[in-house]
PDB file of N, CA and C in Angstrom:
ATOM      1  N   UNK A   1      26.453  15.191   1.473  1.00  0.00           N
ATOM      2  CA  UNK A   1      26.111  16.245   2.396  1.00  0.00           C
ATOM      3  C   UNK A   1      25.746  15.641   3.746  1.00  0.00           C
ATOM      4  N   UNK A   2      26.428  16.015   5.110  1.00  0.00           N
ATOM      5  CA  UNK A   2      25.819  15.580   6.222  1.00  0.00           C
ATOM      6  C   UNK A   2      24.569  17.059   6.902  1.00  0.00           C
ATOM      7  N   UNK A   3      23.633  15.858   6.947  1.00  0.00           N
ATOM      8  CA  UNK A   3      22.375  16.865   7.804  1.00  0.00           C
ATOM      9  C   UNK A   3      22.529  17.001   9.150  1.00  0.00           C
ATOM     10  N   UNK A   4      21.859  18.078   8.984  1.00  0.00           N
ATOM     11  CA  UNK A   4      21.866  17.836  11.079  1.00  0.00           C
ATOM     12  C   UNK A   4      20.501  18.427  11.174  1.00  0.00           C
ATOM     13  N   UNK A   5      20.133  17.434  12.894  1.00  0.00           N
ATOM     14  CA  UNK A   5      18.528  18.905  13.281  1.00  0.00           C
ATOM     15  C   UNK A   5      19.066  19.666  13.757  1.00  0.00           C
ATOM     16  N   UNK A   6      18.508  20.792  13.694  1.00  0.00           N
ATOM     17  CA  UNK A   6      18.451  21.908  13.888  1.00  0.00           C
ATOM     18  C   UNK A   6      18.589  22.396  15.533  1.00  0.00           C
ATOM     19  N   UNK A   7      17.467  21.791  16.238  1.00  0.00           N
ATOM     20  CA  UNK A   7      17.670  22.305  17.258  1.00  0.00           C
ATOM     21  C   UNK A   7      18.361  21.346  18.100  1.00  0.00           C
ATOM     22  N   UNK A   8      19.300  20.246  17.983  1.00  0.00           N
ATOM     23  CA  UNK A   8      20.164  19.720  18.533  1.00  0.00           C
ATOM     24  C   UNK A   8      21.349  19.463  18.008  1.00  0.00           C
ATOM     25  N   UNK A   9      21.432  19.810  16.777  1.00  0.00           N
ATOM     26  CA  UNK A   9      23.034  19.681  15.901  1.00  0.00           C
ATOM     27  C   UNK A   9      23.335  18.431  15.731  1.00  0.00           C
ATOM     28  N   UNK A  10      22.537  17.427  15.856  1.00  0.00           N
ATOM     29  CA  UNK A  10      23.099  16.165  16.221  1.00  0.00           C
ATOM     30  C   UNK A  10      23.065  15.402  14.723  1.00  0.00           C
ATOM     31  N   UNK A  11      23.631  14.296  13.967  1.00  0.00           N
ATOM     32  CA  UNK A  11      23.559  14.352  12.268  1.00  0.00           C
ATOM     33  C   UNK A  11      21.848  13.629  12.692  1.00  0.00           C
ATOM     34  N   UNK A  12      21.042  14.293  10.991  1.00  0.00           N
ATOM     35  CA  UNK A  12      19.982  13.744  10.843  1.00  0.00           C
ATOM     36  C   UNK A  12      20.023  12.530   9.455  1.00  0.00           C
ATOM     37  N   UNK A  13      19.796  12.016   9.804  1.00  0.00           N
ATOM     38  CA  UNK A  13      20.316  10.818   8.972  1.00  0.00           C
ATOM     39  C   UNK A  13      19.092  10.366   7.896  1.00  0.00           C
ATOM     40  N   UNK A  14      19.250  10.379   6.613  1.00  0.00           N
ATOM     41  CA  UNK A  14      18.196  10.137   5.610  1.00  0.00           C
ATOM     42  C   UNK A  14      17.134   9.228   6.327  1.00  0.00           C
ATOM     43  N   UNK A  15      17.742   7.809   6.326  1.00  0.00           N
ATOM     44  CA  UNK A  15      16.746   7.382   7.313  1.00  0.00           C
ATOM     45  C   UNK A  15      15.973   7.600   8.322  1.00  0.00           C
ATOM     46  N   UNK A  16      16.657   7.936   9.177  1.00  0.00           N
ATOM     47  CA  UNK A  16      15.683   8.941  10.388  1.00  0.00           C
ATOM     48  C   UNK A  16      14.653   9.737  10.212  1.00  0.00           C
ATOM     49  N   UNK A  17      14.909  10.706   8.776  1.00  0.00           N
ATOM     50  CA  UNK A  17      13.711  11.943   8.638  1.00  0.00           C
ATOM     51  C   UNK A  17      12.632  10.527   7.696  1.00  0.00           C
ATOM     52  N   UNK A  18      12.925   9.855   7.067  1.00  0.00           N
ATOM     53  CA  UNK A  18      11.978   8.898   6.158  1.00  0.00           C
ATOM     54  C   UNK A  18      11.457   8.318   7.732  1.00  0.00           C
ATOM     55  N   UNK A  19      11.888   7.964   8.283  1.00  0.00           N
ATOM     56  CA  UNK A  19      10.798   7.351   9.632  1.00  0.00           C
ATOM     57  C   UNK A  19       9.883   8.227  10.566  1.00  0.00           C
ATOM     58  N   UNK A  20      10.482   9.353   9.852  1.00  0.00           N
ATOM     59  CA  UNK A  20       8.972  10.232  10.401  1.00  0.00           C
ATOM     60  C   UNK A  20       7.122  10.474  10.162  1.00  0.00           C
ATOM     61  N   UNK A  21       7.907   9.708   9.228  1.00  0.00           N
ATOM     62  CA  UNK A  21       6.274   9.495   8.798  1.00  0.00           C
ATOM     63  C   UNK A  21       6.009   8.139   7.835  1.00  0.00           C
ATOM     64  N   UNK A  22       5.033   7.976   6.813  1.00  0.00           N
ATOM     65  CA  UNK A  22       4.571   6.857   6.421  1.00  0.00           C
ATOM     66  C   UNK A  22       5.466   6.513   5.484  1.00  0.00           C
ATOM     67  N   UNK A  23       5.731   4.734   5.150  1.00  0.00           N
ATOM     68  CA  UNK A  23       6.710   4.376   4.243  1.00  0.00           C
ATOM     69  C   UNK A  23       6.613   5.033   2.789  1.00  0.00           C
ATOM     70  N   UNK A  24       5.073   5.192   2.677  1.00  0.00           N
ATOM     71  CA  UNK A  24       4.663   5.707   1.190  1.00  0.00           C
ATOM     72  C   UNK A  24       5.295   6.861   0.820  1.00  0.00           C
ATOM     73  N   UNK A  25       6.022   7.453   1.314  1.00  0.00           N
ATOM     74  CA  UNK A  25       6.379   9.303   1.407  1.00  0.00           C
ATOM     75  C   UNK A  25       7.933   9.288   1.347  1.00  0.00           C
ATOM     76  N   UNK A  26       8.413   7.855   1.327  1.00  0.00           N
ATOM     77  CA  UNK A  26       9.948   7.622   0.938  1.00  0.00           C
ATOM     78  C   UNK A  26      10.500   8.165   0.186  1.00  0.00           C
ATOM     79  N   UNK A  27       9.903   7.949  -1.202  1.00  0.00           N
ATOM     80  CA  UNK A  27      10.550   8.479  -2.254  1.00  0.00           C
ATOM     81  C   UNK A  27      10.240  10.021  -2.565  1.00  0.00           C
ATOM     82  N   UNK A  28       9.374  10.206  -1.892  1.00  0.00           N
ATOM     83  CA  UNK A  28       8.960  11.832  -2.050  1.00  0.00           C
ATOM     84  C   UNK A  28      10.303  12.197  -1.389  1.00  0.00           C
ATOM     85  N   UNK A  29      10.488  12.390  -0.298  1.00  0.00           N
ATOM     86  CA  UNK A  29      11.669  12.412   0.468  1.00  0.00           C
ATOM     87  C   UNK A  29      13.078  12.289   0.413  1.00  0.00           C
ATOM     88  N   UNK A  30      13.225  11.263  -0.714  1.00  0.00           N
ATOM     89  CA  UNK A  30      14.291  11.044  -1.237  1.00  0.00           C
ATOM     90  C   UNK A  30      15.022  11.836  -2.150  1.00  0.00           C
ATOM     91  N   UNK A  31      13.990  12.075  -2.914  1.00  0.00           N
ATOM     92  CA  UNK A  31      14.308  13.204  -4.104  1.00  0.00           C
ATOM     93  C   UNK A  31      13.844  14.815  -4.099  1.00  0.00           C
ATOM     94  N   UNK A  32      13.097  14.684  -2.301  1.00  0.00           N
ATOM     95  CA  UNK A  32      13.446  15.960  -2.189  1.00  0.00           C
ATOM     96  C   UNK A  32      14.995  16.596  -1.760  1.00  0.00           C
ATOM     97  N   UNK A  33      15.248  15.531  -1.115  1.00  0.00           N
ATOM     98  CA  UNK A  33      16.605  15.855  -0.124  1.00  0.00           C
ATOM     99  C   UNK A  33      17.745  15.945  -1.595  1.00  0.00           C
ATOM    100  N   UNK A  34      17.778  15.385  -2.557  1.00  0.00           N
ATOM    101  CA  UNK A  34      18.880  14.977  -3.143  1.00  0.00           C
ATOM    102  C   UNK A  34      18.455  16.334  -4.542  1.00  0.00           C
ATOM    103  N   UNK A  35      17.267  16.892  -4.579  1.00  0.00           N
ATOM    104  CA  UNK A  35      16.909  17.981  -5.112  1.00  0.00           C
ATOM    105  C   UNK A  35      17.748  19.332  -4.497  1.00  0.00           C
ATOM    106  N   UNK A  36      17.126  19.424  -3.223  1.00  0.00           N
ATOM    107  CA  UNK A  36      17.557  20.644  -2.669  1.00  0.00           C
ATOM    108  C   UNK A  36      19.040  20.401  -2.150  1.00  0.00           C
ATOM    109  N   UNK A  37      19.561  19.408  -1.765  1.00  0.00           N
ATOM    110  CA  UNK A  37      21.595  19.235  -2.293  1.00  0.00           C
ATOM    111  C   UNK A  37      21.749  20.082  -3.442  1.00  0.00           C
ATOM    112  N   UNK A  38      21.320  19.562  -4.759  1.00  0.00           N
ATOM    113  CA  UNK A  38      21.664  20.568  -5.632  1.00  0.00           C
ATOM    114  C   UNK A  38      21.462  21.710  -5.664  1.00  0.00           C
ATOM    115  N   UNK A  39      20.523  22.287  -4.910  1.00  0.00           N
ATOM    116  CA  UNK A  39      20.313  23.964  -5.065  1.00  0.00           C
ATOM    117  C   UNK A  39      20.927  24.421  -3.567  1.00  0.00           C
ATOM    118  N   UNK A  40      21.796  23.924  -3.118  1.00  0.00           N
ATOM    119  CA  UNK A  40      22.666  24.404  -2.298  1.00  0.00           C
ATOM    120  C   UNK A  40      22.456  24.423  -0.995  1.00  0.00           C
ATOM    121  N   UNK A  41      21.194  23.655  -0.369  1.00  0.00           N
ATOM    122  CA  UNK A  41      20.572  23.596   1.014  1.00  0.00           C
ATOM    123  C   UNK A  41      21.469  23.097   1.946  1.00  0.00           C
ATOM    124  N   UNK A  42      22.004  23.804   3.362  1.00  0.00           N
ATOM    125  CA  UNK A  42      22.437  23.807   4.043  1.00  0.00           C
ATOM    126  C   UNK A  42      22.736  22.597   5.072  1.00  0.00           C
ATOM    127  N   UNK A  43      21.670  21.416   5.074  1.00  0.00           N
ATOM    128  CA  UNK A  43      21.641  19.965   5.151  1.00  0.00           C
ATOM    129  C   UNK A  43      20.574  20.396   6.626  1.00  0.00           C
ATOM    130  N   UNK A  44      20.313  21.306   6.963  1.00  0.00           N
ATOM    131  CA  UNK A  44      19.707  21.378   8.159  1.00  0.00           C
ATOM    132  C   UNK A  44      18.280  21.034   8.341  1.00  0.00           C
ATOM    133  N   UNK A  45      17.601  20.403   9.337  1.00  0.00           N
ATOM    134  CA  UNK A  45      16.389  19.783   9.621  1.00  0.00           C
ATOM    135  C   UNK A  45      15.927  20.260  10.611  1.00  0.00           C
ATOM    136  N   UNK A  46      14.398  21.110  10.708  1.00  0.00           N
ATOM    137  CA  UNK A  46      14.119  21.445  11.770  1.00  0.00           C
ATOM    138  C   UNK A  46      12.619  20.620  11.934  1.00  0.00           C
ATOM    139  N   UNK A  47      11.997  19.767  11.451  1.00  0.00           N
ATOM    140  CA  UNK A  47      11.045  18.880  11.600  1.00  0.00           C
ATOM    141  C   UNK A  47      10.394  18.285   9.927  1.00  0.00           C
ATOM    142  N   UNK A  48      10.318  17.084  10.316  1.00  0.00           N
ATOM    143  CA  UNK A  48       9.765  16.018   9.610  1.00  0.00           C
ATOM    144  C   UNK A  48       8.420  15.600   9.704  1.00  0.00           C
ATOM    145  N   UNK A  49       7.686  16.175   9.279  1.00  0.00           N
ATOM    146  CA  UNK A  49       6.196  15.347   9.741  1.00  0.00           C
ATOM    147  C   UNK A  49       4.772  15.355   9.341  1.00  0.00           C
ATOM    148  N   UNK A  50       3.366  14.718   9.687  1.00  0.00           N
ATOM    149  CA  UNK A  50       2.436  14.280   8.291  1.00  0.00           C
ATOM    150  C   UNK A  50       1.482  15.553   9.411  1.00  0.00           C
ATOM    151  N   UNK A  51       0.996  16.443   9.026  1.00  0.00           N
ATOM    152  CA  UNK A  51       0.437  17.353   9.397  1.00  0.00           C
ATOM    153  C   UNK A  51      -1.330  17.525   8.151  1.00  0.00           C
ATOM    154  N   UNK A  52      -2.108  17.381   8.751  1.00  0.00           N
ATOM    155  CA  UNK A  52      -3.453  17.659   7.897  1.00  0.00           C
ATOM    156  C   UNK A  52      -3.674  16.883   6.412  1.00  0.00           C
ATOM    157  N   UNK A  53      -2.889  15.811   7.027  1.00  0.00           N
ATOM    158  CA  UNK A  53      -2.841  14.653   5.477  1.00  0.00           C
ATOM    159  C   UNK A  53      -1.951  15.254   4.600  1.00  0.00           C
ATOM    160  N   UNK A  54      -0.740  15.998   4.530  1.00  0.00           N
ATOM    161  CA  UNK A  54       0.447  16.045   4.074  1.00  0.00           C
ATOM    162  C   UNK A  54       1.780  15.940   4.873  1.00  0.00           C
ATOM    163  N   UNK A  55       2.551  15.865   3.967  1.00  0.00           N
ATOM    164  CA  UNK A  55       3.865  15.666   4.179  1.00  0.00           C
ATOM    165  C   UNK A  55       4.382  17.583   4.850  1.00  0.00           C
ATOM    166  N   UNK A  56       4.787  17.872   5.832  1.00  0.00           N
ATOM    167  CA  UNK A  56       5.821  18.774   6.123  1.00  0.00           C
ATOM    168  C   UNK A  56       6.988  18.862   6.437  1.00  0.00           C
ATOM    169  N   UNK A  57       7.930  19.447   5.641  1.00  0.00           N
ATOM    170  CA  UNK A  57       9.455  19.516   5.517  1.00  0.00           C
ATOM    171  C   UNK A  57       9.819  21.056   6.244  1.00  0.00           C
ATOM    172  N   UNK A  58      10.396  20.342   7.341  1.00  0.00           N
ATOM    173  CA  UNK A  58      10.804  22.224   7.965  1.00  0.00           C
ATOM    174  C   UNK A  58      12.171  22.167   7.715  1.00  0.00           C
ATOM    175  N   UNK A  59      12.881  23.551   7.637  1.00  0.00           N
ATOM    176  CA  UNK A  59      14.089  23.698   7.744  1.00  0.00           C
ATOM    177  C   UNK A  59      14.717  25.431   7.895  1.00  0.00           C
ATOM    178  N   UNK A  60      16.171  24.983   8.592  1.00  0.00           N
ATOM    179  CA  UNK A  60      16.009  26.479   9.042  1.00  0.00           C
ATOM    180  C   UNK A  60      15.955  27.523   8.626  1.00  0.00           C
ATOM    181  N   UNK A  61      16.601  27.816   7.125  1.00  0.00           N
ATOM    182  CA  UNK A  61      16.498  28.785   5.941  1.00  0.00           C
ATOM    183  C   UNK A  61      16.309  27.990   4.591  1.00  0.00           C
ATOM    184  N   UNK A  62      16.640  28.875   3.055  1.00  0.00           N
ATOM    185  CA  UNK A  62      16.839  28.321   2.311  1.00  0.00           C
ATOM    186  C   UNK A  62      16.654  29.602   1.189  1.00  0.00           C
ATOM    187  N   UNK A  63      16.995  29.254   0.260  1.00  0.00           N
ATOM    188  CA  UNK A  63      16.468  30.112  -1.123  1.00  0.00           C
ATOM    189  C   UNK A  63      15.109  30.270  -1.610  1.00  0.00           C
ATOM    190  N   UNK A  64      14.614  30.742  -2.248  1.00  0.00           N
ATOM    191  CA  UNK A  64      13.826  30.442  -2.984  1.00  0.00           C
ATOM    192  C   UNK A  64      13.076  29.301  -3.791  1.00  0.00           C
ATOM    193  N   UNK A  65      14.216  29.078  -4.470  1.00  0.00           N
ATOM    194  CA  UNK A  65      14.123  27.486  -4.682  1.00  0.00           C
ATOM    195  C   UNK A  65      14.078  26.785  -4.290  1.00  0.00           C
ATOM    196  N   UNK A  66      14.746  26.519  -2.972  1.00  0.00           N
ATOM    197  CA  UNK A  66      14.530  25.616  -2.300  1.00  0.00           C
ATOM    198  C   UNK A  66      13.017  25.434  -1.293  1.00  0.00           C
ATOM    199  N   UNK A  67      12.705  26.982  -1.253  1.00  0.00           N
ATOM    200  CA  UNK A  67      11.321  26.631  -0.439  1.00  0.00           C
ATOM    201  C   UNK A  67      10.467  26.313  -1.481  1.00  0.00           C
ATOM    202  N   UNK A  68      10.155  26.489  -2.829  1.00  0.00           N
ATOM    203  CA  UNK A  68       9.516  26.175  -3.900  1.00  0.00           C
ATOM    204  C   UNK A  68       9.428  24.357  -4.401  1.00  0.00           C
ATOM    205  N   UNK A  69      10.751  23.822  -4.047  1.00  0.00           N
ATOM    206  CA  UNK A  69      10.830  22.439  -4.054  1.00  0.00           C
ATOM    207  C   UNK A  69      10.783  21.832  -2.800  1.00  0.00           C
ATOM    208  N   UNK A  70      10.199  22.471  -2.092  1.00  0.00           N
ATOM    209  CA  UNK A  70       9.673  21.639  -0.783  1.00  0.00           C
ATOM    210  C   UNK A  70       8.180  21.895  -0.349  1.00  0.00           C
ATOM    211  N   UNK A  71       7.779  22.602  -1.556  1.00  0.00           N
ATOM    212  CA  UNK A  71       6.203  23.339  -1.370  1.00  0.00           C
ATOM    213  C   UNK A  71       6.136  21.943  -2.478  1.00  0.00           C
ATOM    214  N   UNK A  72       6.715  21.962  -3.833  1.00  0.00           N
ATOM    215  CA  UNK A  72       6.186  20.502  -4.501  1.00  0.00           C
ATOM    216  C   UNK A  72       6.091  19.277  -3.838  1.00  0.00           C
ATOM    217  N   UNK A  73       7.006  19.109  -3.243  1.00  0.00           N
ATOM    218  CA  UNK A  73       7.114  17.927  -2.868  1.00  0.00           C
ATOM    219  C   UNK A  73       6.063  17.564  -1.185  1.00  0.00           C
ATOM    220  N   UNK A  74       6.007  18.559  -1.166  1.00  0.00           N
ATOM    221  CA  UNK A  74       4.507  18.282   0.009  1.00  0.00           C
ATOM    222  C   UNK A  74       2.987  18.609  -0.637  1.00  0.00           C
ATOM    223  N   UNK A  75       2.805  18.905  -1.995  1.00  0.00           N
ATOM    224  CA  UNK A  75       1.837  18.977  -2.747  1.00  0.00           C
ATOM    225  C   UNK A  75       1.690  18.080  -3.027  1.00  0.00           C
ATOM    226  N   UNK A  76       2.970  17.342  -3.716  1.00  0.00           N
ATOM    227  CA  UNK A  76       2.778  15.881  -4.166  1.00  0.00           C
ATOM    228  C   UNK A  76       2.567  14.943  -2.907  1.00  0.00           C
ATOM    229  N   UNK A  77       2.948  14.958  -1.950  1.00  0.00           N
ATOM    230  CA  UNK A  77       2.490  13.833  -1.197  1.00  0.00           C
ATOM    231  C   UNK A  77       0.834  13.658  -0.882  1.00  0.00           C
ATOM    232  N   UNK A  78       0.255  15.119  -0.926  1.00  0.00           N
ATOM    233  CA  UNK A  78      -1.022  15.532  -0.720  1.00  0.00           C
ATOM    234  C   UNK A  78      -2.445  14.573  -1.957  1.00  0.00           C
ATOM    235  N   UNK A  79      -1.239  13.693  -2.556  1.00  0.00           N
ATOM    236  CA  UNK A  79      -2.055  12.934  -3.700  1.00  0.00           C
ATOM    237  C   UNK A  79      -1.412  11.683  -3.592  1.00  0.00           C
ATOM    238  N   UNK A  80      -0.403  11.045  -2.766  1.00  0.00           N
ATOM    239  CA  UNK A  80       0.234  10.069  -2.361  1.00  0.00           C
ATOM    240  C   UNK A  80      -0.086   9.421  -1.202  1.00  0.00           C
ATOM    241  N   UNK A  81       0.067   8.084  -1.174  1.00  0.00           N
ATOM    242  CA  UNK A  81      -0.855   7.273  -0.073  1.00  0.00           C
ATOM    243  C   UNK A  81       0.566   7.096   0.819  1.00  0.00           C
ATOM    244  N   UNK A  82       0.530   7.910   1.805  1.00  0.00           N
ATOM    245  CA  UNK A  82       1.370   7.519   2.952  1.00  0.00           C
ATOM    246  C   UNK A  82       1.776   6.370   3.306  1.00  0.00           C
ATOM    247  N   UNK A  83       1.041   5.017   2.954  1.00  0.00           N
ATOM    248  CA  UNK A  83       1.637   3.934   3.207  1.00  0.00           C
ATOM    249  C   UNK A  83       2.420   2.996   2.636  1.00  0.00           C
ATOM    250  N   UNK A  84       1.464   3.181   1.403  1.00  0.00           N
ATOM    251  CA  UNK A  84       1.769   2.263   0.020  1.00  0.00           C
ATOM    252  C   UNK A  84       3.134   3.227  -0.800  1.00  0.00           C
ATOM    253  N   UNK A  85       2.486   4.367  -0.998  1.00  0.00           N
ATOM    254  CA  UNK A  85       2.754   5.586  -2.108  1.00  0.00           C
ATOM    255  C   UNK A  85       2.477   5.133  -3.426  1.00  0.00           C
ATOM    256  N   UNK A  86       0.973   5.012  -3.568  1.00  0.00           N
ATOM    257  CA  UNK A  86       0.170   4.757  -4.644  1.00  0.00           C
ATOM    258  C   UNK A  86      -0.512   5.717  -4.429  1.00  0.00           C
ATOM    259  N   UNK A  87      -1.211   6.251  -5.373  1.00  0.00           N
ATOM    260  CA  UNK A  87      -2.088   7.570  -5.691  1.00  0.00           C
ATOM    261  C   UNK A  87      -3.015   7.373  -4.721  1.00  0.00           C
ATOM    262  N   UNK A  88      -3.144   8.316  -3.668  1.00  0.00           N
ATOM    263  CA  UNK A  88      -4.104   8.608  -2.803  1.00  0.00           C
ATOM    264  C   UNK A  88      -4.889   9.578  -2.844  1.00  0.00           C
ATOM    265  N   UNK A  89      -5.582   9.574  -1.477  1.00  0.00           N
ATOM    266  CA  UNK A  89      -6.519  11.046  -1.292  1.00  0.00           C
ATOM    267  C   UNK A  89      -6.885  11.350  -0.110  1.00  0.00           C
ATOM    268  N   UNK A  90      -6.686  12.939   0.380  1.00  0.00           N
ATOM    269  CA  UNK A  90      -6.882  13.102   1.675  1.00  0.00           C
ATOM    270  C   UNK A  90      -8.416  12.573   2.292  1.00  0.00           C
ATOM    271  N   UNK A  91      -8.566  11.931   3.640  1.00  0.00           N
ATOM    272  CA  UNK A  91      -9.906  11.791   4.040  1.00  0.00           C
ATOM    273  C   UNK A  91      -9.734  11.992   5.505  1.00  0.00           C
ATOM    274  N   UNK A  92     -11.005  12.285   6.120  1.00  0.00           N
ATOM    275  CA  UNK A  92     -10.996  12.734   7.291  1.00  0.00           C
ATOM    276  C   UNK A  92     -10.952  11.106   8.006  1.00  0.00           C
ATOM    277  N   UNK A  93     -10.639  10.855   9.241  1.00  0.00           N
ATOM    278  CA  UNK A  93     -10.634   9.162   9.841  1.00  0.00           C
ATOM    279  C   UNK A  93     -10.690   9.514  11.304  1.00  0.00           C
ATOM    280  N   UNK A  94     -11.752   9.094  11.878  1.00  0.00           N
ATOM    281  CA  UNK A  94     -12.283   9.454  13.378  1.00  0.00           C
ATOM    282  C   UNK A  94     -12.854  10.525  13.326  1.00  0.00           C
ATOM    283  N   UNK A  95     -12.674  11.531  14.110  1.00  0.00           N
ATOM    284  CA  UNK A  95     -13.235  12.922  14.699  1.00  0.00           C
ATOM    285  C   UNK A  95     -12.181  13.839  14.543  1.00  0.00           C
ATOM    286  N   UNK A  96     -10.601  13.659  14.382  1.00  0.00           N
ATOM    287  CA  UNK A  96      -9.680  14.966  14.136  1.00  0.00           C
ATOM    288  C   UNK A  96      -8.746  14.622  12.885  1.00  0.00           C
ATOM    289  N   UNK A  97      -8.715  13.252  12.772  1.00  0.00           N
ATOM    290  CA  UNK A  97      -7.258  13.096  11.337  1.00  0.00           C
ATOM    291  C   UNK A  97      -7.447  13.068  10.056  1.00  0.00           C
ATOM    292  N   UNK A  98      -6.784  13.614   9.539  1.00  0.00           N
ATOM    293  CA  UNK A  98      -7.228  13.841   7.937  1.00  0.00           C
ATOM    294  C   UNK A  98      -5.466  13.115   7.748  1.00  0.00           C
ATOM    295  N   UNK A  99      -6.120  11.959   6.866  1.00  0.00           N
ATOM    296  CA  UNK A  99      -4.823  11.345   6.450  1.00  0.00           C
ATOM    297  C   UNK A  99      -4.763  11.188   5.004  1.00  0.00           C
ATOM    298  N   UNK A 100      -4.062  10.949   4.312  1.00  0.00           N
ATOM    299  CA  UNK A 100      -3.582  10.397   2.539  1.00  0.00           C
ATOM    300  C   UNK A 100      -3.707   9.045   2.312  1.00  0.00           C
ATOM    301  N   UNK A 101      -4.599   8.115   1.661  1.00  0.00           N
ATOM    302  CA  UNK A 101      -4.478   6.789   1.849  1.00  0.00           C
ATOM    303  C   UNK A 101      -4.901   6.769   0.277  1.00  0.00           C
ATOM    304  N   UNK A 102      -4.640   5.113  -0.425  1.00  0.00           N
ATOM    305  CA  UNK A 102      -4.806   4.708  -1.443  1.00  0.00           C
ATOM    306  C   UNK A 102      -6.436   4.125  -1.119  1.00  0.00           C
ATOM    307  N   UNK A 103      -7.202   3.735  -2.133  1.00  0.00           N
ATOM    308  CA  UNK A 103      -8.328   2.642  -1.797  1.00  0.00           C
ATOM    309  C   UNK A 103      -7.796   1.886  -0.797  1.00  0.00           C
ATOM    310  N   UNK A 104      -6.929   0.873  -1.406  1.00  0.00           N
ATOM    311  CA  UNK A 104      -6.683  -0.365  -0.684  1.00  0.00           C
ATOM    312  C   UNK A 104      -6.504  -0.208   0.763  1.00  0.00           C
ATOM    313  N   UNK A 105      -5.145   0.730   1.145  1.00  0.00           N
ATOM    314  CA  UNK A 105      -4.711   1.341   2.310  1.00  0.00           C
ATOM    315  C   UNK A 105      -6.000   1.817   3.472  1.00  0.00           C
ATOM    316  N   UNK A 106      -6.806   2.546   2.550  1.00  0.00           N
ATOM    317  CA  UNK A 106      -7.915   3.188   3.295  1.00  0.00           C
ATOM    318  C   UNK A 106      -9.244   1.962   3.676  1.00  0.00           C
ATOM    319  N   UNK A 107      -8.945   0.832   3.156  1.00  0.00           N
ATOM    320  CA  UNK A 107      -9.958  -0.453   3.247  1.00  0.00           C
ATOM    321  C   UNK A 107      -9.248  -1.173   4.476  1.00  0.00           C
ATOM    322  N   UNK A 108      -8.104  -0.949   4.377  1.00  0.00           N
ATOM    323  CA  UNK A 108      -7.373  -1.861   4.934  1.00  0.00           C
ATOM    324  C   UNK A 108      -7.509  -1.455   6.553  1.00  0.00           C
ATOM    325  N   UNK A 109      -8.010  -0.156   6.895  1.00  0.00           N
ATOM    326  CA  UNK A 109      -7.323   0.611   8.236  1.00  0.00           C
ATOM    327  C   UNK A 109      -8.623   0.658   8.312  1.00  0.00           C
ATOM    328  N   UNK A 110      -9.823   0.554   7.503  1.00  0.00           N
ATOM    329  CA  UNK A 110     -11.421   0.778   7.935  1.00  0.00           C
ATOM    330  C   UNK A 110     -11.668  -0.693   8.925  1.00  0.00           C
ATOM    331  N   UNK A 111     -11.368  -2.144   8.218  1.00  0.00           N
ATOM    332  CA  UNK A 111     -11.497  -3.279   8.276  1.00  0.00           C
ATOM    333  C   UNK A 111     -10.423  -3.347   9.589  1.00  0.00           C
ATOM    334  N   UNK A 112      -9.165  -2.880   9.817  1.00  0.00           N
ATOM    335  CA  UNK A 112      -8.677  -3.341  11.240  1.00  0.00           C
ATOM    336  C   UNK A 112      -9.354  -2.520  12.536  1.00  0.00           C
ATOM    337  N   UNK A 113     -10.233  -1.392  12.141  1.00  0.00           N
ATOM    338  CA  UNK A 113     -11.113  -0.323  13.469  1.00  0.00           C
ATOM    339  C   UNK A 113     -12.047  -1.037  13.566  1.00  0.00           C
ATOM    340  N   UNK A 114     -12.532  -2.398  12.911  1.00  0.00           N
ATOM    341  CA  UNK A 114     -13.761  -2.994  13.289  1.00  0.00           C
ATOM    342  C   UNK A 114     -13.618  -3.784  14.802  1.00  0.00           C
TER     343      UNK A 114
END
């Protein structure tokens, strides 16, 4: 299936939407896209991105199903460490970001703000 975004038609390329956000959220991503292929999704992309410590998948229509397997698959990231993609948990970091991090991940980003 070739994707395209939406609001430029231009192809969106698996890679491209996986660099929208953290490496950890790859495989979420992966098997969302190759999920909703099978239920007939149109290949279209209207944004990629980590919004309130989850994953958001926009797109321009879809079925039912298909909005149902893109509601999982941003639930599941909501317990996935954006970096690693080891079992995480949302936490607030500064004064506005609520991000998904593992222990380690979340030690790791405390220890480089010092």
């Amino acid at each position: 299936m070739e994707m395209k975004w939406e609001w430029t038609g231009e192809p969106a390329i698996l890679e491209d939407i996986k660099n929208c956000v953290g490496e950890g959220w790859n495989g979420i991503i992966e098997r969302l896209v190759a999920d909703l292929e099978k239920l007939g999704w149109d290949g279209t992309v209207a944004q990629v991105k980590e919004k309130f410590g989850g994953l958001r998948f926009y797109i321009g229509g879809g079925t039912h199903e298909v909005w149902e397997r893109i509601s999982e698959a941003e639930k599941e990231s909501m317990n996935t460490c954006q970096n690693c993609g080891k079992p995480g948990k949302i936490d607030k970091w500064g004064k506005w970001w609520l991000l998904c991090l593992c222990p380690e991940c979340g030690e790791n980003r405390r220890n480089s703000k010092l």
